[in-house]
PDB file of N, CA and C in Angstrom:
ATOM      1  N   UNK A   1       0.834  -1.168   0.000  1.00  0.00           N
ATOM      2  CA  UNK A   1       0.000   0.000   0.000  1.00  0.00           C
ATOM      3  C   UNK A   1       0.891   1.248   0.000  1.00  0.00           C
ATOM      4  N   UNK A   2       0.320   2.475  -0.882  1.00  0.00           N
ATOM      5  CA  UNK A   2       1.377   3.283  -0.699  1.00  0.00           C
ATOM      6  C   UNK A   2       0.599   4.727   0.123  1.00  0.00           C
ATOM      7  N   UNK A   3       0.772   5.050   0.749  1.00  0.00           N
ATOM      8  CA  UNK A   3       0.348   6.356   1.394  1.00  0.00           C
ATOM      9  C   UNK A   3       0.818   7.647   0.754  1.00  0.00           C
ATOM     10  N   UNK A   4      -0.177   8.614   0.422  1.00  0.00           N
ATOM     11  CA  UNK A   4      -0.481   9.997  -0.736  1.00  0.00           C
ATOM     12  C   UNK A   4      -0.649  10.897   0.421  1.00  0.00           C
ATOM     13  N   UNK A   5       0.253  11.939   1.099  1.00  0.00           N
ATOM     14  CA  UNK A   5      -0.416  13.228   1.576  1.00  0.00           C
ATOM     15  C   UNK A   5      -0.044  14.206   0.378  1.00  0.00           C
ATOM     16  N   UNK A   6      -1.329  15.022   0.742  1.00  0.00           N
ATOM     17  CA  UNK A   6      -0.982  16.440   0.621  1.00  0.00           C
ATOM     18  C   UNK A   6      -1.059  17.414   1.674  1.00  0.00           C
ATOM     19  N   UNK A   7      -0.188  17.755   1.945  1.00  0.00           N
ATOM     20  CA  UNK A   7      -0.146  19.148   2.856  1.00  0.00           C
ATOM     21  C   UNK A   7      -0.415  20.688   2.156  1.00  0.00           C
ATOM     22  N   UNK A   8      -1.984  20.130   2.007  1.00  0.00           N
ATOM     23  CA  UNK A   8      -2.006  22.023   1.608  1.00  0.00           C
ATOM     24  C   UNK A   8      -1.965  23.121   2.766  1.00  0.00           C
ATOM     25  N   UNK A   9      -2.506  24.269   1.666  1.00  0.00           N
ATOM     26  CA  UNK A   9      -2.614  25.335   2.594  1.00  0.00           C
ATOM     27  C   UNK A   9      -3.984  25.496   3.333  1.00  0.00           C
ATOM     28  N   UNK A  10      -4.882  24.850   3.347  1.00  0.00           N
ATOM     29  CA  UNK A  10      -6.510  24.720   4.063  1.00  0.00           C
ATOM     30  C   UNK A  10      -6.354  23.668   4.601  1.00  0.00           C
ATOM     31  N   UNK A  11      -5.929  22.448   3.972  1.00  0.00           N
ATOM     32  CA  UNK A  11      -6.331  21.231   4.374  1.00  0.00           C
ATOM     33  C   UNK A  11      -5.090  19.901   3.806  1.00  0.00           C
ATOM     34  N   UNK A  12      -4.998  19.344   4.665  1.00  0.00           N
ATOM     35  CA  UNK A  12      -4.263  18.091   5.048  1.00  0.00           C
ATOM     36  C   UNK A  12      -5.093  16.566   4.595  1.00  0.00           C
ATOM     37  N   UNK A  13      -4.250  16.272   3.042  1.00  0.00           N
ATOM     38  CA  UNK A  13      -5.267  15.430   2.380  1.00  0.00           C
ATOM     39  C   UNK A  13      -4.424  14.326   2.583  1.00  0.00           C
ATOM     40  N   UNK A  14      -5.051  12.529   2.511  1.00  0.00           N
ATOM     41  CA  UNK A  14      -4.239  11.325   3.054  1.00  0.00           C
ATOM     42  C   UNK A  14      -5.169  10.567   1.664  1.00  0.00           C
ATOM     43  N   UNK A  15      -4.506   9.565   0.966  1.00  0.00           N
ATOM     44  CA  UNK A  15      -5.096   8.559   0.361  1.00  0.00           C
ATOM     45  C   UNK A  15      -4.314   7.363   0.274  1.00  0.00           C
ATOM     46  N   UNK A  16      -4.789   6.686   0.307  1.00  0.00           N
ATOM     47  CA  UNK A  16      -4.068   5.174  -0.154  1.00  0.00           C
ATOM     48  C   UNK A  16      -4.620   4.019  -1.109  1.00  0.00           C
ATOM     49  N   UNK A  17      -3.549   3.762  -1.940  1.00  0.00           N
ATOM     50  CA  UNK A  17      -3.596   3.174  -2.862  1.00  0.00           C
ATOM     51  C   UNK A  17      -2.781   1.652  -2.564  1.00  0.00           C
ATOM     52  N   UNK A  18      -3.453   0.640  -3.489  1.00  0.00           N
ATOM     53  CA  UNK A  18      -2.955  -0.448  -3.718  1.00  0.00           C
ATOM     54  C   UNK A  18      -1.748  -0.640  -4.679  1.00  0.00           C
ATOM     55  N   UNK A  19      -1.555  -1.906  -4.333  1.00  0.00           N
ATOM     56  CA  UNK A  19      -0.027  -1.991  -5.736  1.00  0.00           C
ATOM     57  C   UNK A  19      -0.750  -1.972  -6.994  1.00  0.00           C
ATOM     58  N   UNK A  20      -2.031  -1.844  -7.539  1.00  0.00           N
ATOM     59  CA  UNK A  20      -2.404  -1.465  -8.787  1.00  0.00           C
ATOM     60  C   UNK A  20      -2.652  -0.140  -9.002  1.00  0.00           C
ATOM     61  N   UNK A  21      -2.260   0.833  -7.865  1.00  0.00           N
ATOM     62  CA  UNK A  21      -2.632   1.894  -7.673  1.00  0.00           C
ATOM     63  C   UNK A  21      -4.216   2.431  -8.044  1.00  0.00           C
ATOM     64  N   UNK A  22      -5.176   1.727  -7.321  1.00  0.00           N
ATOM     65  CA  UNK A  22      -6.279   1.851  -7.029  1.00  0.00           C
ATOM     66  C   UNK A  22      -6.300   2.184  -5.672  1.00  0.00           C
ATOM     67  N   UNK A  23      -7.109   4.080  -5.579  1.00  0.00           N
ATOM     68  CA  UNK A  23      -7.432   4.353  -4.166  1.00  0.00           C
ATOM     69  C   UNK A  23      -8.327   3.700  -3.647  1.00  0.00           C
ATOM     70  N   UNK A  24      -8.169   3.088  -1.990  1.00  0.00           N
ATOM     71  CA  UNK A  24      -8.457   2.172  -1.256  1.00  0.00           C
ATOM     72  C   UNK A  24      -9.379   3.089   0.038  1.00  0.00           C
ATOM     73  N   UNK A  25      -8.634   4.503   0.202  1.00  0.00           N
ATOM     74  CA  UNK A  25      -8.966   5.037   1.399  1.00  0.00           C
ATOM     75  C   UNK A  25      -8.234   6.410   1.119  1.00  0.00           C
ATOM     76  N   UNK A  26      -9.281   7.167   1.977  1.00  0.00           N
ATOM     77  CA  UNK A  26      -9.080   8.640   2.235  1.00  0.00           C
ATOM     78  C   UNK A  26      -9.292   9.450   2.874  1.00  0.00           C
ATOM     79  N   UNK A  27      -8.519  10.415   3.440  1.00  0.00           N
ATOM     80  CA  UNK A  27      -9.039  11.377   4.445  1.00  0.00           C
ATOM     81  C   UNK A  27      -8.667  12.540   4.369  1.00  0.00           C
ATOM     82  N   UNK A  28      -9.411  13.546   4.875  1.00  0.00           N
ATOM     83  CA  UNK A  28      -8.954  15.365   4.957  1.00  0.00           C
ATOM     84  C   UNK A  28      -9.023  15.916   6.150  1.00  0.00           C
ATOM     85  N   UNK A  29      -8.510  16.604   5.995  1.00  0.00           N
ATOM     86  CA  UNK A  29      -8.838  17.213   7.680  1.00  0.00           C
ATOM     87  C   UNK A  29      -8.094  18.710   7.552  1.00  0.00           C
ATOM     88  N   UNK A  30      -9.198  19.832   8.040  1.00  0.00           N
ATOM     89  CA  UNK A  30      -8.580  21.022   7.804  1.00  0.00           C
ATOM     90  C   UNK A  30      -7.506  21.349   9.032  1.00  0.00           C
ATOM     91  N   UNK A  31      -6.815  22.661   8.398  1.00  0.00           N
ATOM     92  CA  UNK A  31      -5.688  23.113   9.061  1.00  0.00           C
ATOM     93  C   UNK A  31      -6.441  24.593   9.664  1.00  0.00           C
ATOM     94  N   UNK A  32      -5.920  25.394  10.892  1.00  0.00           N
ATOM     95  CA  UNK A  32      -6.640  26.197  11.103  1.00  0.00           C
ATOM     96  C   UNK A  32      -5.053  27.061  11.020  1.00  0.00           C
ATOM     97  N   UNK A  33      -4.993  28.813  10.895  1.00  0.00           N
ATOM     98  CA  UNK A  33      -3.924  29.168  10.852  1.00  0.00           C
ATOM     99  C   UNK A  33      -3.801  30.487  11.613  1.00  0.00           C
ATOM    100  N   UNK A  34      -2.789  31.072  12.204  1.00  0.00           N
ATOM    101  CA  UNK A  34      -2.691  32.063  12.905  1.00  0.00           C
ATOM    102  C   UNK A  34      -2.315  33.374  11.930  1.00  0.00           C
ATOM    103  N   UNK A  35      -2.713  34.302  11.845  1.00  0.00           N
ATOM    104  CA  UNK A  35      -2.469  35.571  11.040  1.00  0.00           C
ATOM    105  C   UNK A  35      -1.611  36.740  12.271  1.00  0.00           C
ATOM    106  N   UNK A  36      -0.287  36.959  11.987  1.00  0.00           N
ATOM    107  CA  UNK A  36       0.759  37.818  12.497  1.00  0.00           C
ATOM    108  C   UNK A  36       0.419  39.297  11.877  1.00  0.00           C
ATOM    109  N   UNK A  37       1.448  39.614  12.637  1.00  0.00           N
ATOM    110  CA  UNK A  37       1.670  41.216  12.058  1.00  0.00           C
ATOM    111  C   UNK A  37       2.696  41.132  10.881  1.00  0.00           C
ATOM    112  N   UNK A  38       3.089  41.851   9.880  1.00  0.00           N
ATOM    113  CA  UNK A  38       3.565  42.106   8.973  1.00  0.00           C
ATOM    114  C   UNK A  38       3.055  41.283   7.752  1.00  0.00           C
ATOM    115  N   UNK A  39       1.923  40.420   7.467  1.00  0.00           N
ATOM    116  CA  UNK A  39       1.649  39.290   6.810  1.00  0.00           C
ATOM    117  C   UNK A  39       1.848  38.326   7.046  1.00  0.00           C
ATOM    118  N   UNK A  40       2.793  37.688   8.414  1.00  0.00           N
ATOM    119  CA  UNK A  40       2.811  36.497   8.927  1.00  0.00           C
ATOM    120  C   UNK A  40       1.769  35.387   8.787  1.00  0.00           C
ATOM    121  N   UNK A  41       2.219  34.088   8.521  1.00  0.00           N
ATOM    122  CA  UNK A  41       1.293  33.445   8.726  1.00  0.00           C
ATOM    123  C   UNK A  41       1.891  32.445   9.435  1.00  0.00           C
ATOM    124  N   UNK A  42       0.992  32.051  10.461  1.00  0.00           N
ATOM    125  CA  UNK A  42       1.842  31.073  11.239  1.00  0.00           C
ATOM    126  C   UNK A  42       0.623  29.617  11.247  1.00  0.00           C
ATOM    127  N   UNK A  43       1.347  28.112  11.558  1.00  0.00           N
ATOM    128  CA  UNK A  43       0.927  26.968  11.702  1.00  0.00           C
ATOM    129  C   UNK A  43       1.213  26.343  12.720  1.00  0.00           C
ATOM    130  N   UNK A  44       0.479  26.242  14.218  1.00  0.00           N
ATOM    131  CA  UNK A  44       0.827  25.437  15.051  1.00  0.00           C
ATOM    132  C   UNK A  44       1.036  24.308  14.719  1.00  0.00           C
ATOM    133  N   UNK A  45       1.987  23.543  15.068  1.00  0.00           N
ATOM    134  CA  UNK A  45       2.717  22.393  14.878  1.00  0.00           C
ATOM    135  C   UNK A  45       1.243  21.437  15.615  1.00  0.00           C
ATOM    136  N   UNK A  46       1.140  21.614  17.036  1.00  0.00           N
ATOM    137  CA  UNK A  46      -0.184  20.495  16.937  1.00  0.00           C
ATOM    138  C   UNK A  46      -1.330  20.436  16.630  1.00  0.00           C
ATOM    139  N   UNK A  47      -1.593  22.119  15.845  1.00  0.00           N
ATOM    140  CA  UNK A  47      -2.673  21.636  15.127  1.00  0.00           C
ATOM    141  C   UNK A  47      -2.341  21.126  13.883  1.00  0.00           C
ATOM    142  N   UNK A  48      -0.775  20.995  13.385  1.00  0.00           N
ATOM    143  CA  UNK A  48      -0.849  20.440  11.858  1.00  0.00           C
ATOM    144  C   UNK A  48      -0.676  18.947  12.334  1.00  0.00           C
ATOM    145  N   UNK A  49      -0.204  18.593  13.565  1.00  0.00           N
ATOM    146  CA  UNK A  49       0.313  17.208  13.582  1.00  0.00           C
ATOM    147  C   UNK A  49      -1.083  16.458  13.397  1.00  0.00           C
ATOM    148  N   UNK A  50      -2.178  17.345  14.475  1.00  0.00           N
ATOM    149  CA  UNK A  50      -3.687  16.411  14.388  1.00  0.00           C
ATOM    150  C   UNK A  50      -4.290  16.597  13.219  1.00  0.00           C
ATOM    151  N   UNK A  51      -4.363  17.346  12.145  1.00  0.00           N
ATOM    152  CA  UNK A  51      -4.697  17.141  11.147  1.00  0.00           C
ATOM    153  C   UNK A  51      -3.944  16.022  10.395  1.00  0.00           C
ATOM    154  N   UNK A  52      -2.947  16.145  10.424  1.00  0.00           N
ATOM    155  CA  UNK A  52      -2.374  15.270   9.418  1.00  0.00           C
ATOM    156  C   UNK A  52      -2.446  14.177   9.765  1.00  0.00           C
ATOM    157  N   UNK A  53      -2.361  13.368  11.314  1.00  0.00           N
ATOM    158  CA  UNK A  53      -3.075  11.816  11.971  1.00  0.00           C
ATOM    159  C   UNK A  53      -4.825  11.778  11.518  1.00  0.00           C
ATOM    160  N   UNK A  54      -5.188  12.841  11.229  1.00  0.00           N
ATOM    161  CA  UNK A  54      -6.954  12.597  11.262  1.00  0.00           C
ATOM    162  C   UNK A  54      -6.919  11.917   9.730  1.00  0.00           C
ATOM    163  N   UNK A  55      -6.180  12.730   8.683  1.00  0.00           N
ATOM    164  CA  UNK A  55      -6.124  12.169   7.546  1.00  0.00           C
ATOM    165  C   UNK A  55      -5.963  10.961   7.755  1.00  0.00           C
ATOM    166  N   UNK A  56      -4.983  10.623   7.651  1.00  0.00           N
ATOM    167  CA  UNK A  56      -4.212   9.111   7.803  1.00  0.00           C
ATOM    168  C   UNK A  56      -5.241   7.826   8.165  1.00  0.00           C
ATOM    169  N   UNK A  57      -5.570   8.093   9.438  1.00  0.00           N
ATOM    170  CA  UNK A  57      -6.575   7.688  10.039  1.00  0.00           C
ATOM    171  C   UNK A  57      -7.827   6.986   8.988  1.00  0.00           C
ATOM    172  N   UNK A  58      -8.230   8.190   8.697  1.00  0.00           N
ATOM    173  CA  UNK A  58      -9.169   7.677   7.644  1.00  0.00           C
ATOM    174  C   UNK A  58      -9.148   7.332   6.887  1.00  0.00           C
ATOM    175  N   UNK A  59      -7.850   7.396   5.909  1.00  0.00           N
ATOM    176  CA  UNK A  59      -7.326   7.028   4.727  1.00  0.00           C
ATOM    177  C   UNK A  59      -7.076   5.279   5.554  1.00  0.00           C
ATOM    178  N   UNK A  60      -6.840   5.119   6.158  1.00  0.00           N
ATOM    179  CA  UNK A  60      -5.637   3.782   6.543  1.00  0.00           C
ATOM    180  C   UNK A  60      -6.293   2.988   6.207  1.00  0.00           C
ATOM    181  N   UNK A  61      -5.803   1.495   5.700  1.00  0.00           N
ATOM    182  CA  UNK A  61      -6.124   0.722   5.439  1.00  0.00           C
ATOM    183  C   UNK A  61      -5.090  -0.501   4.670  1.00  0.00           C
ATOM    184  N   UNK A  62      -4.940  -1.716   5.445  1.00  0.00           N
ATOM    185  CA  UNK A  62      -3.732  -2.434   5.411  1.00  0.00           C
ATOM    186  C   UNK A  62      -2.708  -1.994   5.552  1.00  0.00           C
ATOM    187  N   UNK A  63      -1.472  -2.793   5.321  1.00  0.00           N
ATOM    188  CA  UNK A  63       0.202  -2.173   5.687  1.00  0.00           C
ATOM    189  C   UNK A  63       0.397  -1.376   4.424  1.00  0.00           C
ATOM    190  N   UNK A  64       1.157   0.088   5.167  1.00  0.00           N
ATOM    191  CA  UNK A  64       1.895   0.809   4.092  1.00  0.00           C
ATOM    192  C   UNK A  64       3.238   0.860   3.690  1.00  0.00           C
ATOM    193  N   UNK A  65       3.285   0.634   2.818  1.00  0.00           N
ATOM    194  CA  UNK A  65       4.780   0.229   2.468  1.00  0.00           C
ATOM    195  C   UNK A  65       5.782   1.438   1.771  1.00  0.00           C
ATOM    196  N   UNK A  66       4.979   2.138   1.478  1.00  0.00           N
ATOM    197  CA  UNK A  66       5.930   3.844   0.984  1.00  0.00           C
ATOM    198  C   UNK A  66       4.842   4.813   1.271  1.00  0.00           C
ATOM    199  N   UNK A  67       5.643   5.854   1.448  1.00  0.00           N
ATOM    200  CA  UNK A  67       4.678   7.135   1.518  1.00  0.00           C
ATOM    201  C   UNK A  67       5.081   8.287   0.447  1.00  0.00           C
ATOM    202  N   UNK A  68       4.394   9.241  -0.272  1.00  0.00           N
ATOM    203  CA  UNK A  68       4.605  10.031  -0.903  1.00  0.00           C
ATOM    204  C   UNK A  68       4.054  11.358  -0.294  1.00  0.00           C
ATOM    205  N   UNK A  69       5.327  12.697  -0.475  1.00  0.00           N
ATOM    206  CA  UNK A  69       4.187  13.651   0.261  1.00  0.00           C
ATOM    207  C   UNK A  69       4.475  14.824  -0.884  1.00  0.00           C
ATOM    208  N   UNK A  70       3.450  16.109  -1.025  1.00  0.00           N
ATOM    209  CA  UNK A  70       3.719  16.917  -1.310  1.00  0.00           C
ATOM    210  C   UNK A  70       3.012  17.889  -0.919  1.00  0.00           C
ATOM    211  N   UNK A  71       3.120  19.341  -1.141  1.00  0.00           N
ATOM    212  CA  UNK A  71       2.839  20.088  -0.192  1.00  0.00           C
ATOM    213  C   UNK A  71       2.672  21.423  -1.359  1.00  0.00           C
TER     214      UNK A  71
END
């Protein structure tokens, strides 16, 4: 099985595919973000970590054997 994130900028996407690369499972889960002074934008680390386990989560399904990420 191979595990698909995307780490966007809203939302934290998870899929998984088989060795025929047929998606099997999927999950999203939004990101919430902090707005700074000067245009800052900031990402708490545990709110990206729980998004990105919520994906997974839902996506999961059997052993994964590679992961691919992009962002």
């Amino acid at each position: 099985m191979i595990l698909a994130l995307d780490l966007g900028s809203t939302s934290f996407k998870a899929a998984v595919f088989d060795r025929r690369l047929h998606q099997v499972g999927e999950g999203n889960a939004p990101v919430r973000h902090r707005y700074g002074s000067g245009g800052r934008v900031e990402l708490d680390v545990a709110v990206a970590e729980a998004a990105l386990l919520a994906a997974i989560r839902q996506a999961r399904t059997g052993e994964i054997e590679a992961v691919a990420i992009t962002s």
